[in-house]
C-alpha atoms as a PDB file:
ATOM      1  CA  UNK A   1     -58.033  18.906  10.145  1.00  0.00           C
ATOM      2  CA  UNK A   2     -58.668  20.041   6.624  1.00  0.00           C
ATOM      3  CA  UNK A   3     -57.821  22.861   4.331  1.00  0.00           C
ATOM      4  CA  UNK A   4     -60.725  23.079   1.413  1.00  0.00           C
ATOM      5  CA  UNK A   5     -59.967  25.822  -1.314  1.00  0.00           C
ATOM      6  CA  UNK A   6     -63.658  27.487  -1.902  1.00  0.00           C
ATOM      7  CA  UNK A   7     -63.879  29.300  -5.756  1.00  0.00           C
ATOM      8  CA  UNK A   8     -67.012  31.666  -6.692  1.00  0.00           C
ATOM      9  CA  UNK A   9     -67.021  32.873 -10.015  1.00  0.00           C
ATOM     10  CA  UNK A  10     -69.051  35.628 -10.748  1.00  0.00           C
ATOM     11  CA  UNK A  11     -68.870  38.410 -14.005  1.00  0.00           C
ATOM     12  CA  UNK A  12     -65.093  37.271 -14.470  1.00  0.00           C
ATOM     13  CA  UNK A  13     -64.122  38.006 -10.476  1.00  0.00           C
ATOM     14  CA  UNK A  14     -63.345  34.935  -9.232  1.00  0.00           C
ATOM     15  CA  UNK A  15     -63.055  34.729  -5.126  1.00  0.00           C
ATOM     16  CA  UNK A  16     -61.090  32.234  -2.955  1.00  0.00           C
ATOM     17  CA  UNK A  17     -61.540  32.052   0.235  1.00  0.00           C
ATOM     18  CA  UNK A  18     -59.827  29.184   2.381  1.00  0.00           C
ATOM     19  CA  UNK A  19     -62.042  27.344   4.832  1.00  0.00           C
ATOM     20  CA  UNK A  20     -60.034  26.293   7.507  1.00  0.00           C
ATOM     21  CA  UNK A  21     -60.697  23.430  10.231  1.00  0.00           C
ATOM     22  CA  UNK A  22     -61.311  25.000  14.254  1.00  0.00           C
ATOM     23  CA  UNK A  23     -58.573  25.321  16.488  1.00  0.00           C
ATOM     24  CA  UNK A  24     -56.702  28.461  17.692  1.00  0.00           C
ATOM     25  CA  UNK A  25     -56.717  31.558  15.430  1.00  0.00           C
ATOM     26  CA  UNK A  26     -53.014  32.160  14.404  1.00  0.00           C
ATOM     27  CA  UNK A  27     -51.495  35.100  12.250  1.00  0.00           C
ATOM     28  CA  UNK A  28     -51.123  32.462   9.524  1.00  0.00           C
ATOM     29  CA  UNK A  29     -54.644  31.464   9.985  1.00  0.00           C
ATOM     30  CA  UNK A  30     -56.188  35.057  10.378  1.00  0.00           C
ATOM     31  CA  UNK A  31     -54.093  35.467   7.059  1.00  0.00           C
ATOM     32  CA  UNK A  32     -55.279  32.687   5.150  1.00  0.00           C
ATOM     33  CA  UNK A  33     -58.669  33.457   6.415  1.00  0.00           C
ATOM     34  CA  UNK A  34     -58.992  36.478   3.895  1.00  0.00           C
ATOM     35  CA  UNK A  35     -61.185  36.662   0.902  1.00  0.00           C
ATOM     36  CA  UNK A  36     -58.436  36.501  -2.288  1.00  0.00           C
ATOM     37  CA  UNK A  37     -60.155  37.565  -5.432  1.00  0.00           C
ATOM     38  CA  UNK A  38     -59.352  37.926  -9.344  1.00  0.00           C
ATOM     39  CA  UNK A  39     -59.684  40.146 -11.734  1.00  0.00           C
ATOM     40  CA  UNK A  40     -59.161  39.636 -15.716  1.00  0.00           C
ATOM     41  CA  UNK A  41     -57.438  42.457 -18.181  1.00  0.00           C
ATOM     42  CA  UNK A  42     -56.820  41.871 -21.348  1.00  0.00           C
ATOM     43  CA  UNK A  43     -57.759  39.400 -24.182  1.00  0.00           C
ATOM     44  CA  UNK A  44     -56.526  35.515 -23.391  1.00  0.00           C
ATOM     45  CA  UNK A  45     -54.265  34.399 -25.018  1.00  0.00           C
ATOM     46  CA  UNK A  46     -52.743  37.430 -25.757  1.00  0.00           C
ATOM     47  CA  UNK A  47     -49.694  39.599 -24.520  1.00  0.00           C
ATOM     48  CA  UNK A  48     -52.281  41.741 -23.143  1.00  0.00           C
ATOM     49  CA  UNK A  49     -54.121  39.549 -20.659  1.00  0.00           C
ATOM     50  CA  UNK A  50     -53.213  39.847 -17.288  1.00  0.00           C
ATOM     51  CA  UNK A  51     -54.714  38.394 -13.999  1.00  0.00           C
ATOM     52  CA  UNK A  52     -54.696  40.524 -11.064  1.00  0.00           C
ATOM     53  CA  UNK A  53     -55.310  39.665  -7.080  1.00  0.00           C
ATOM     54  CA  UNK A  54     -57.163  41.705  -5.113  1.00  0.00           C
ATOM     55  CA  UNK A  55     -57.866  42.107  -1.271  1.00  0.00           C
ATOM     56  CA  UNK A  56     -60.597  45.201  -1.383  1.00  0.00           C
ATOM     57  CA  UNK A  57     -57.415  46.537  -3.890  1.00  0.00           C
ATOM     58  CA  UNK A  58     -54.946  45.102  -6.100  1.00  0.00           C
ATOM     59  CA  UNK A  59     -52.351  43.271  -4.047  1.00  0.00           C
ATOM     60  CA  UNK A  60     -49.473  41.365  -5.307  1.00  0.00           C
ATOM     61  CA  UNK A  61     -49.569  37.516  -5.298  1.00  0.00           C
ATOM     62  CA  UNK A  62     -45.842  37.021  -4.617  1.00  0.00           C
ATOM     63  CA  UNK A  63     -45.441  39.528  -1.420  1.00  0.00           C
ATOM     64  CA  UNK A  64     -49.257  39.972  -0.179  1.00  0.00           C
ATOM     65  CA  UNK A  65     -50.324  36.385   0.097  1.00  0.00           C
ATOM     66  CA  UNK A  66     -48.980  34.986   3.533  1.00  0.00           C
ATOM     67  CA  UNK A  67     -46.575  31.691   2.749  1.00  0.00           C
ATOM     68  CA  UNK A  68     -47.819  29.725   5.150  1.00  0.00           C
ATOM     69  CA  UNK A  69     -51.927  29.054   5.339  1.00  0.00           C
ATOM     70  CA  UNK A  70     -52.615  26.237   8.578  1.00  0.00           C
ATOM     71  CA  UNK A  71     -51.070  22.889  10.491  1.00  0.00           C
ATOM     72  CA  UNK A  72     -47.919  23.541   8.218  1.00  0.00           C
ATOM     73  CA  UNK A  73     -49.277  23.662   5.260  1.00  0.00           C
ATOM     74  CA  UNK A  74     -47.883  26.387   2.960  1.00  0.00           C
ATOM     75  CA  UNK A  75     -50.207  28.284   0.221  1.00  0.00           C
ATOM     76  CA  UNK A  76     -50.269  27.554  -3.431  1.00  0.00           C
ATOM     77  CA  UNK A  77     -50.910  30.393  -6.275  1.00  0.00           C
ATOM     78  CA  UNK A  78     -51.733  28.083  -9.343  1.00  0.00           C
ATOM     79  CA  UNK A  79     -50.463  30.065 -12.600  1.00  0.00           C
ATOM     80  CA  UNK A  80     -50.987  26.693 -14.838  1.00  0.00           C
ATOM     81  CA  UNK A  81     -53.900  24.328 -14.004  1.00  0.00           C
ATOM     82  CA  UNK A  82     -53.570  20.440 -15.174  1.00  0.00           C
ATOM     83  CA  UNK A  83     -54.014  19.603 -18.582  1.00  0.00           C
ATOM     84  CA  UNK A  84     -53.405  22.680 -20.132  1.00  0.00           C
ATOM     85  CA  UNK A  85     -50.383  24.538 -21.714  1.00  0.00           C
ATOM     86  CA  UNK A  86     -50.422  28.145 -21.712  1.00  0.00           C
ATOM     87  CA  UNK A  87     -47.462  29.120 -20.203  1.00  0.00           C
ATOM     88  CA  UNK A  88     -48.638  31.540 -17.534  1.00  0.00           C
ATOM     89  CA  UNK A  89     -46.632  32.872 -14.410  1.00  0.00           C
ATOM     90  CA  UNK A  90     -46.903  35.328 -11.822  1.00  0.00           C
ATOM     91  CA  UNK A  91     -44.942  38.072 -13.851  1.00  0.00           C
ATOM     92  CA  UNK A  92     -42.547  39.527 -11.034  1.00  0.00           C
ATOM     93  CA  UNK A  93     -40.893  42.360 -12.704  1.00  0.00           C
ATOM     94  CA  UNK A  94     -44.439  43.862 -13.125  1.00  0.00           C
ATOM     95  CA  UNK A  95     -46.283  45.893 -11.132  1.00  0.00           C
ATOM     96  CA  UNK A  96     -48.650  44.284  -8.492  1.00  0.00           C
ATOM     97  CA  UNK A  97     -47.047  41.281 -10.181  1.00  0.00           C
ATOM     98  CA  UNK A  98     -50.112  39.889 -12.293  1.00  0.00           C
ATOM     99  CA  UNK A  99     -50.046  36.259 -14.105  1.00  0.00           C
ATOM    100  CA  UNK A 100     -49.256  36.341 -17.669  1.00  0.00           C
ATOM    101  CA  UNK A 101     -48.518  34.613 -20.224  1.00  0.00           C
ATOM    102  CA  UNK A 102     -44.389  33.657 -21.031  1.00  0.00           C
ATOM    103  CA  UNK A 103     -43.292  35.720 -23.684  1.00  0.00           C
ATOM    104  CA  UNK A 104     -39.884  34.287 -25.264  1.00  0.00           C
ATOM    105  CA  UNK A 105     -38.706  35.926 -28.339  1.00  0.00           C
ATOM    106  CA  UNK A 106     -41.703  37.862 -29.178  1.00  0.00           C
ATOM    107  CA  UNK A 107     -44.027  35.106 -29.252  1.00  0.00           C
ATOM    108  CA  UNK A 108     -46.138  34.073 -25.971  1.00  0.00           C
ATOM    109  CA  UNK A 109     -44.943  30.653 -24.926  1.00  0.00           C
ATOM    110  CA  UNK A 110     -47.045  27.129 -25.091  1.00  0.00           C
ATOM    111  CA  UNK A 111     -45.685  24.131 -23.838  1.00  0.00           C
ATOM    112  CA  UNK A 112     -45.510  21.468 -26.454  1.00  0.00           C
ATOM    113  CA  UNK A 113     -47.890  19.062 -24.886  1.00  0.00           C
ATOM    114  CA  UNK A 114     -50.497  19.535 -21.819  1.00  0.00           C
ATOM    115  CA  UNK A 115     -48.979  19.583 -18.242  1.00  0.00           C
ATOM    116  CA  UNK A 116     -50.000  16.577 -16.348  1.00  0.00           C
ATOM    117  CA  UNK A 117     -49.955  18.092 -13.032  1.00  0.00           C
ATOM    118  CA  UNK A 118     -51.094  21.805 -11.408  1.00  0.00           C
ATOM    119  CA  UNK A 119     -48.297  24.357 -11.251  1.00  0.00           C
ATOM    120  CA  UNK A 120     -47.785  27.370  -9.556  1.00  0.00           C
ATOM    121  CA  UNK A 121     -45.470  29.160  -7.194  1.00  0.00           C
ATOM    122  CA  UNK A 122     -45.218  29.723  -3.176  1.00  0.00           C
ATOM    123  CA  UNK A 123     -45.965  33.282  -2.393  1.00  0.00           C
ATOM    124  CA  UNK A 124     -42.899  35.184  -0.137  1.00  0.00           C
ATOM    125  CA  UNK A 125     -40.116  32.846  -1.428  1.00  0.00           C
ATOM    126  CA  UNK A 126     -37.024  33.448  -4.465  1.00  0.00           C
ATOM    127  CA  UNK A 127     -34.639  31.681  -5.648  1.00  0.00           C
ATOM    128  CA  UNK A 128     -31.305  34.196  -5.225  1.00  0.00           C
ATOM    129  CA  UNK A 129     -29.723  35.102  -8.389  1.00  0.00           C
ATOM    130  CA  UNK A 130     -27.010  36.404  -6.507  1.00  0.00           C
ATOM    131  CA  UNK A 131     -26.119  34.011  -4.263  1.00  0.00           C
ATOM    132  CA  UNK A 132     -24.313  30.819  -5.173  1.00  0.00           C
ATOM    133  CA  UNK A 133     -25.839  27.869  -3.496  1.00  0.00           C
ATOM    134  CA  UNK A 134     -22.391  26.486  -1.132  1.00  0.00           C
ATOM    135  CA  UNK A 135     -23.310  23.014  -1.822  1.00  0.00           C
ATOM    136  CA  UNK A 136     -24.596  22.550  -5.502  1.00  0.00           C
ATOM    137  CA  UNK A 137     -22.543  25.401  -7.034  1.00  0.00           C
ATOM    138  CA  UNK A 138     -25.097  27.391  -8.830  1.00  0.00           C
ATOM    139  CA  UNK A 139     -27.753  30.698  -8.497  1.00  0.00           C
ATOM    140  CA  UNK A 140     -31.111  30.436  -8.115  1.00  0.00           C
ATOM    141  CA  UNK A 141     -33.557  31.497 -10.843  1.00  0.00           C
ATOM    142  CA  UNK A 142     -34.803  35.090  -9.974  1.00  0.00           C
ATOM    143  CA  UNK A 143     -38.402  33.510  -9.554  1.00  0.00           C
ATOM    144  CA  UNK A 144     -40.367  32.367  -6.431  1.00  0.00           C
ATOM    145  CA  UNK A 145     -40.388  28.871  -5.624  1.00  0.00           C
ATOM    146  CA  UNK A 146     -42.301  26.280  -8.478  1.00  0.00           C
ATOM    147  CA  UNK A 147     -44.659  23.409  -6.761  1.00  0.00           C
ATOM    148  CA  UNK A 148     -46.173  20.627  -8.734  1.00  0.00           C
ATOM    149  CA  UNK A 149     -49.039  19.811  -7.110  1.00  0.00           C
ATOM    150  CA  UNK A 150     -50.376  16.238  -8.068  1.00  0.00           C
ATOM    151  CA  UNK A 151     -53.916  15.948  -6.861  1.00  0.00           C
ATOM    152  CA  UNK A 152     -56.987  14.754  -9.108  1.00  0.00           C
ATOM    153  CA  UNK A 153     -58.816  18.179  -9.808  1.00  0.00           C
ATOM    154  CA  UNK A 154     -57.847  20.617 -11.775  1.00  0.00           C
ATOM    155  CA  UNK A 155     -56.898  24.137  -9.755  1.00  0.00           C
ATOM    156  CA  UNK A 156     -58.255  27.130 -11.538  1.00  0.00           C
ATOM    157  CA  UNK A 157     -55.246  29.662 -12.375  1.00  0.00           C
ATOM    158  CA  UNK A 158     -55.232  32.388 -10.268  1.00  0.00           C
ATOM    159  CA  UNK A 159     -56.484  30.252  -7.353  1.00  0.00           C
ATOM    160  CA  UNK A 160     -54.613  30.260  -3.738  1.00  0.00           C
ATOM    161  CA  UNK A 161     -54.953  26.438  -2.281  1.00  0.00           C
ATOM    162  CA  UNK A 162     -53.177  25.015   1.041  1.00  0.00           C
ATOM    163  CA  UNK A 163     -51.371  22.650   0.000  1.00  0.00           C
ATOM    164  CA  UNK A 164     -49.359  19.643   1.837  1.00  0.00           C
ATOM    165  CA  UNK A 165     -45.575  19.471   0.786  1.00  0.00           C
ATOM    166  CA  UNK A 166     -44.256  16.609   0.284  1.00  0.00           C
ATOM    167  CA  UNK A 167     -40.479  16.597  -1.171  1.00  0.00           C
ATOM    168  CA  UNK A 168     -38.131  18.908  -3.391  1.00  0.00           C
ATOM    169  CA  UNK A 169     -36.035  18.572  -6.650  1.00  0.00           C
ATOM    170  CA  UNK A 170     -33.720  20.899  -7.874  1.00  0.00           C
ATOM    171  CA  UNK A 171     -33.863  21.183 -11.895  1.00  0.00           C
ATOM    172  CA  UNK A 172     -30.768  23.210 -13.245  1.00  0.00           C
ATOM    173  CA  UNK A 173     -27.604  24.112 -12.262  1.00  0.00           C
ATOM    174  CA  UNK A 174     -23.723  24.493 -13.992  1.00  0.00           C
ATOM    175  CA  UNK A 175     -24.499  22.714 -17.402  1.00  0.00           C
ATOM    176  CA  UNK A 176     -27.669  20.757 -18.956  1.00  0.00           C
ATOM    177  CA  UNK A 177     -27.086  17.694 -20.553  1.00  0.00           C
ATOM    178  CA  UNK A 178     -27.179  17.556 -24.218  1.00  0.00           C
ATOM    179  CA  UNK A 179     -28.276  13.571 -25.035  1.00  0.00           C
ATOM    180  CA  UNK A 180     -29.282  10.939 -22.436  1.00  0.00           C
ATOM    181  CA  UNK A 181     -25.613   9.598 -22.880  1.00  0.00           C
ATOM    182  CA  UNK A 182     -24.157  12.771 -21.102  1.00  0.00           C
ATOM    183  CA  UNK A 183     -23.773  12.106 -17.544  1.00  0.00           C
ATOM    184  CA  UNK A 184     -25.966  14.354 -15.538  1.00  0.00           C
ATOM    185  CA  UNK A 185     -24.471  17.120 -13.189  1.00  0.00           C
ATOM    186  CA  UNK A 186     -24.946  16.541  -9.667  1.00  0.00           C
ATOM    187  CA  UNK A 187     -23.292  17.878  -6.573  1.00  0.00           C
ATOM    188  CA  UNK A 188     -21.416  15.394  -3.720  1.00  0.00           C
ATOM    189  CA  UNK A 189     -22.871  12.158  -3.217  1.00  0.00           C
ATOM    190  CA  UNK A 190     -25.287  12.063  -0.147  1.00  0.00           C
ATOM    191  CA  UNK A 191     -25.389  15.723   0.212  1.00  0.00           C
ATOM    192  CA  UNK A 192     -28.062  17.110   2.210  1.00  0.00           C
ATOM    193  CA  UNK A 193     -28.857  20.622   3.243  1.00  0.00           C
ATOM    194  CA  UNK A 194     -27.924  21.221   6.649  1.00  0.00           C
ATOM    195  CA  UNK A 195     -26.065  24.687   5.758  1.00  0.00           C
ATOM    196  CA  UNK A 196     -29.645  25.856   5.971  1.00  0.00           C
ATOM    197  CA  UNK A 197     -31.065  26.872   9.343  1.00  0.00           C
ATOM    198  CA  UNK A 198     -35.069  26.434   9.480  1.00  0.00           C
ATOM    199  CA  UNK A 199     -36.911  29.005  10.797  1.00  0.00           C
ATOM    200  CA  UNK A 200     -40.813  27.782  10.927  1.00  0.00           C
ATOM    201  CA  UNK A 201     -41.977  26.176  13.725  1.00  0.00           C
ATOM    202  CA  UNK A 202     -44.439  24.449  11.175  1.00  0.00           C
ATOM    203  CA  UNK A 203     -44.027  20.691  10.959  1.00  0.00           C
ATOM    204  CA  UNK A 204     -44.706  20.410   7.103  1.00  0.00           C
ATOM    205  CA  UNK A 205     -44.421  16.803   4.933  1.00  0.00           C
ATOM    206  CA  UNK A 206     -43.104  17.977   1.653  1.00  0.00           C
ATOM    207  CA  UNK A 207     -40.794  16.985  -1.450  1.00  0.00           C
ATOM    208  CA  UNK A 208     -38.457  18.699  -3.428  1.00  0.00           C
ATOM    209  CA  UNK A 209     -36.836  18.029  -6.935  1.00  0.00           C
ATOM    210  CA  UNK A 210     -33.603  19.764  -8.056  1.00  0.00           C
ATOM    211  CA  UNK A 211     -33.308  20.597 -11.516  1.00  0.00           C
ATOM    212  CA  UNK A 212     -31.291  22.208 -13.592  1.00  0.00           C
ATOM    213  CA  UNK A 213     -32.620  24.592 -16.253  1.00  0.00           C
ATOM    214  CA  UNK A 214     -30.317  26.703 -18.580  1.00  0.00           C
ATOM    215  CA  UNK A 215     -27.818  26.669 -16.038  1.00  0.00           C
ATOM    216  CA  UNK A 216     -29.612  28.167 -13.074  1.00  0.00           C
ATOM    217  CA  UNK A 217     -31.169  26.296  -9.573  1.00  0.00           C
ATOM    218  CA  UNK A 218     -34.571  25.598 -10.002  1.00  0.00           C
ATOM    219  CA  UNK A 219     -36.438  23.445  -7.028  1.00  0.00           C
ATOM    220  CA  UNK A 220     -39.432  21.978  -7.735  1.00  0.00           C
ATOM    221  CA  UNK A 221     -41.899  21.119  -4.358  1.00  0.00           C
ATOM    222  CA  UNK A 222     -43.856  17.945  -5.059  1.00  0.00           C
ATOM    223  CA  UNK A 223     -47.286  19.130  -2.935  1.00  0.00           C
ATOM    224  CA  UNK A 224     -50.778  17.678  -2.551  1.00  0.00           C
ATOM    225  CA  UNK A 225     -53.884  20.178  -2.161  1.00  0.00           C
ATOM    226  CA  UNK A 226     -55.259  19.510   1.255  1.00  0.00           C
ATOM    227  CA  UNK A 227     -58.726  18.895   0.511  1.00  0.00           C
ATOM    228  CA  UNK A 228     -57.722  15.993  -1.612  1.00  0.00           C
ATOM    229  CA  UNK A 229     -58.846  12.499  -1.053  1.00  0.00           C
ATOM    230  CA  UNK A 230     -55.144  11.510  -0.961  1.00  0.00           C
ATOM    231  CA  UNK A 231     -53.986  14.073   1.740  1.00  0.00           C
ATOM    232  CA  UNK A 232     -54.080  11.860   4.318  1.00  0.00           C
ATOM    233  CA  UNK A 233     -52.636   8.902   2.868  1.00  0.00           C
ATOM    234  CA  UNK A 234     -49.403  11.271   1.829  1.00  0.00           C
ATOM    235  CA  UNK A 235     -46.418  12.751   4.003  1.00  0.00           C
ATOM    236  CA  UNK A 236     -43.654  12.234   2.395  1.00  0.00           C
ATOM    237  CA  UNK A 237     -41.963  11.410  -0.525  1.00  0.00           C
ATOM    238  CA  UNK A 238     -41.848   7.360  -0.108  1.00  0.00           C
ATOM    239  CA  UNK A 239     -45.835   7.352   0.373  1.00  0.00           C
ATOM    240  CA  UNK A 240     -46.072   9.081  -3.137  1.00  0.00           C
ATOM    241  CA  UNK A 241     -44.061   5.964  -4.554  1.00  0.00           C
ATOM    242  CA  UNK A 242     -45.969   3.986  -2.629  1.00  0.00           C
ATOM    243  CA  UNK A 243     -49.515   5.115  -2.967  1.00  0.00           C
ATOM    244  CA  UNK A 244     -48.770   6.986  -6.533  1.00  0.00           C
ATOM    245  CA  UNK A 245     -46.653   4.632  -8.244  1.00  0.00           C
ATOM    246  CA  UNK A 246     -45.422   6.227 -11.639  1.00  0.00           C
ATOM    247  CA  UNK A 247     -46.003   9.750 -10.733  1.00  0.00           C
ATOM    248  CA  UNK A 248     -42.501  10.882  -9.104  1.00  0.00           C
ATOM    249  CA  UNK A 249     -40.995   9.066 -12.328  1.00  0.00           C
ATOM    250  CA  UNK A 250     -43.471  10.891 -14.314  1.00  0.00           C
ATOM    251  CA  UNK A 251     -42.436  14.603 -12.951  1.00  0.00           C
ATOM    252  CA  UNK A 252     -39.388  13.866 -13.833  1.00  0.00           C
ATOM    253  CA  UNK A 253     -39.266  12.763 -17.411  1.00  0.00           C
ATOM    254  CA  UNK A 254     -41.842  15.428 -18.097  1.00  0.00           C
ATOM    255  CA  UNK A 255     -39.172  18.243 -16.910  1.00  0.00           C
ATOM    256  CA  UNK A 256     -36.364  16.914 -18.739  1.00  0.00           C
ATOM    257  CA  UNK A 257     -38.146  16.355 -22.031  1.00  0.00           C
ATOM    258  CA  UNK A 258     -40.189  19.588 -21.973  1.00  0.00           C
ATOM    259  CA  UNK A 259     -37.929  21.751 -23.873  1.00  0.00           C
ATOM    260  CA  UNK A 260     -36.215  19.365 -25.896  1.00  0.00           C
ATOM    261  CA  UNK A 261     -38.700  20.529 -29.167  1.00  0.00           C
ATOM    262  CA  UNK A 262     -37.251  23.736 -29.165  1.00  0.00           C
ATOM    263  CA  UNK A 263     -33.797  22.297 -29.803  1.00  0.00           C
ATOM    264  CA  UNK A 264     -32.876  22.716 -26.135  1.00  0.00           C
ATOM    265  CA  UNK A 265     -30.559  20.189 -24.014  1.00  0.00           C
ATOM    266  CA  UNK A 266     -32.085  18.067 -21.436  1.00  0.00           C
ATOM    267  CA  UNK A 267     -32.672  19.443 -17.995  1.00  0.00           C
ATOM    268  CA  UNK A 268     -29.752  17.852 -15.561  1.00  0.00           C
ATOM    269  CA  UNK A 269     -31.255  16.983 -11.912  1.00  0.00           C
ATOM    270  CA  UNK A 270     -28.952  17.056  -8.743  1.00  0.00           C
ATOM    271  CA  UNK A 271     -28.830  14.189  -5.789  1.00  0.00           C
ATOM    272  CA  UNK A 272     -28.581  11.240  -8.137  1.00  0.00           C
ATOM    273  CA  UNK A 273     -32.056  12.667  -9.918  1.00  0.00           C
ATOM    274  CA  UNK A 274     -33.606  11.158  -6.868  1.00  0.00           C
ATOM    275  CA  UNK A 275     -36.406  13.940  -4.995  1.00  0.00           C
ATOM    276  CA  UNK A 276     -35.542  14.558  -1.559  1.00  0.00           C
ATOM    277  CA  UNK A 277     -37.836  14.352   1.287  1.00  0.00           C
ATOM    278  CA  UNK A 278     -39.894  16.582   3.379  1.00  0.00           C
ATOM    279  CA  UNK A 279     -37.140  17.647   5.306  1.00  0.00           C
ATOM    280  CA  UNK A 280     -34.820  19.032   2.668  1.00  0.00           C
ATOM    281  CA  UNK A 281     -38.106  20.370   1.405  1.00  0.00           C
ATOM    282  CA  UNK A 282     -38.838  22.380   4.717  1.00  0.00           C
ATOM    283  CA  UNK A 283     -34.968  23.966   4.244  1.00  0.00           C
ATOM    284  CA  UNK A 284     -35.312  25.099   0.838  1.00  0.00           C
ATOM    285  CA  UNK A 285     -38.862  26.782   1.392  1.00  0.00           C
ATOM    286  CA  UNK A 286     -37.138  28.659   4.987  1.00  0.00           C
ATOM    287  CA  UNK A 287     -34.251  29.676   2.956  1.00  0.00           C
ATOM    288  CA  UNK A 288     -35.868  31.067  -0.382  1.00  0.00           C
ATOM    289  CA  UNK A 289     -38.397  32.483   1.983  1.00  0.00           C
ATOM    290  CA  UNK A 290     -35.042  34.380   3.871  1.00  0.00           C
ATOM    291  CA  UNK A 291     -34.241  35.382   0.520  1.00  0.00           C
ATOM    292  CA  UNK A 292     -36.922  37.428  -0.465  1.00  0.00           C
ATOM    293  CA  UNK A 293     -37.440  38.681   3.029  1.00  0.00           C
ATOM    294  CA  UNK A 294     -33.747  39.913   1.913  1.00  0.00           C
ATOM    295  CA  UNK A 295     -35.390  41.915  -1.257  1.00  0.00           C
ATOM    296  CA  UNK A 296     -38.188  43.448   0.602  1.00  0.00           C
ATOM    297  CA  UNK A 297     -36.106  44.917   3.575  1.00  0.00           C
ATOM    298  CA  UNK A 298     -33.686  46.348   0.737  1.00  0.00           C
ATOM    299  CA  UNK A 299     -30.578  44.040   2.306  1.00  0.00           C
ATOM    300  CA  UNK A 300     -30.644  42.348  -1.301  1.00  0.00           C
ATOM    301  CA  UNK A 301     -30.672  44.051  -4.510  1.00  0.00           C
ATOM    302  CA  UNK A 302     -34.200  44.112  -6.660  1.00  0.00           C
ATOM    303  CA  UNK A 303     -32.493  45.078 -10.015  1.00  0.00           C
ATOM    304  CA  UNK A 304     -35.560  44.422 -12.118  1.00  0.00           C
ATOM    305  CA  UNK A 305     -37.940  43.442  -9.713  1.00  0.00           C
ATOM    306  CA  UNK A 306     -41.079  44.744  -8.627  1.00  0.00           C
ATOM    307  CA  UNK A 307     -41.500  45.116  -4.989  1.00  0.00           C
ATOM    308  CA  UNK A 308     -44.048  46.798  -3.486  1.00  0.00           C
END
């Protein structure tokens, strides 16, 4: 069964609507069944653009969309599409939390060198500043989970795609690593996850990359779009190596080079720098997604974010 992501663009509204496959009508599918659109403010590439979601009125991307679309597939909100390098993210300390652009000492914020990959967030999960992480000994980043997604099209920013998970890395954590003779920090060999209780019943093929940036957890969800050619062929993170040989590598050079022109360290990875598979993958998605269940019942504190 197949998830295709359907864009109209008309007057600068663009509408996405996923088409989903027959089969019983779930929450998650009468969910994903709803007509997404977006709305442009602003100039691009300029602190004042901003791209807002609507449903009939402005919703917020992180805490409107549902997280999970059909057949375990989990929903993608592109903020940077392939081949480009505007910085853009869903900003969440604004209200209705638009995508901007990265703003870093006055200056909006361009990556040195096209991303090779789409990259976006998964809507009702964070990454708890607050809480350290009992196995790898760091917060999380204040942000909603990043994926890379690594089909062959290009998703348009702003755009909500199911998307098949495939594995996890975590980027960040404790110290980065100044020059590729530092050793890399990483937690217990062998470590795995199973502090974290899973509360989906969705059976979802994913990957997940652990990085360290500035200190801080930041996981990383290797994910295909569903409607692409390679779905099928992927569910889990030794098909990628298999079928995609070079790309896993790829994902990970690119994230510990990326800030190196701006005199930054390296980013560190956890777990031997290796990506972990759809299973670990599954865990960090149910726990972030606890998490910000946590800030929206008030059980957490917001501080600076915007909740609606």
């Amino acid at each position: 069964m197949k998830l295709v992501a359907m864009a109209l663009l008309v007057s600068g509204v663009s509408a996405f609507r996923p088409v989903l496959g027959r089969g019983p009508m779930s929450a998650a599918r009468m969910a994903a069944r709803m007509a997404y659109t977006t709305e442009k403010a602003g100039e691009d590439a300029t602190e004042s653009f901003r791209l807002f979601f609507k449903d009939g009125e402005t919703i917020s991307p992180w805490h409107d969309i549902p997280l999970y679309a059909d057949d375990g597939m989990v929903n993608l909100i592109t903020e940077i599409p392939k081949m480009s390098k505007a910085k853009m993210e869903v900003n969440t300390k604004e209200e209705n939390n638009p995508i901007a652009q990265d703003i870093k000492k006055g200056k909006l914020r361009d990556y040195h060198g096209p991303i090779f990959w789409n990259y976006g967030c998964v809507p009702q999960t964070w990454e708890n500043v607050k809480e350290e992480h009992p196995v790898l000994k760091c917060f999380g980043d204040d942000d909603p989970v990043d994926v890379v997604e690594i089909g062959t099209a290009a998703l348009a920013m702003g755009s909500v795609t199911p998307v098949k998970p495939l594995g996890v890395r975590r980027i960040g954590c404790q110290q980065a690593v100044p020059s590729p003779a530092r050793p890399h920090c990483q937690p217990s060999q062998s470590t795995t996850l199973d502090h974290v209780t899973t509360h989906s019943t969705h059976s979802i093929p994913h990957q997940v990359l652990a990085m360290i940036d500035d200190g801080e957890l930041d996981w990383k969800v290797v994910a295909i779009a569903a409607s692409d050619p390679m779905a099928d062929e992927l569910n889990d993170i030794d098909d990628v190596e298999a079928k995609m040989p070079g790309t896993l590598s790829g994902i990970r050079e690119w994230f510990r080079w990326y800030k190196t022109p701006d005199d930054k360290p390296l980013n560190a990875f956890g777990f031997d720098e290796k990506f972990l598979d759809k299973e670990e993958a599954m865990k960090v998605i149910a726990e972030t997604h606890e998490s910000w269940k946590g800030l929206k019942d008030g059980s957490i504190e917001k501080g600076k974010l915007w909740i609606n």
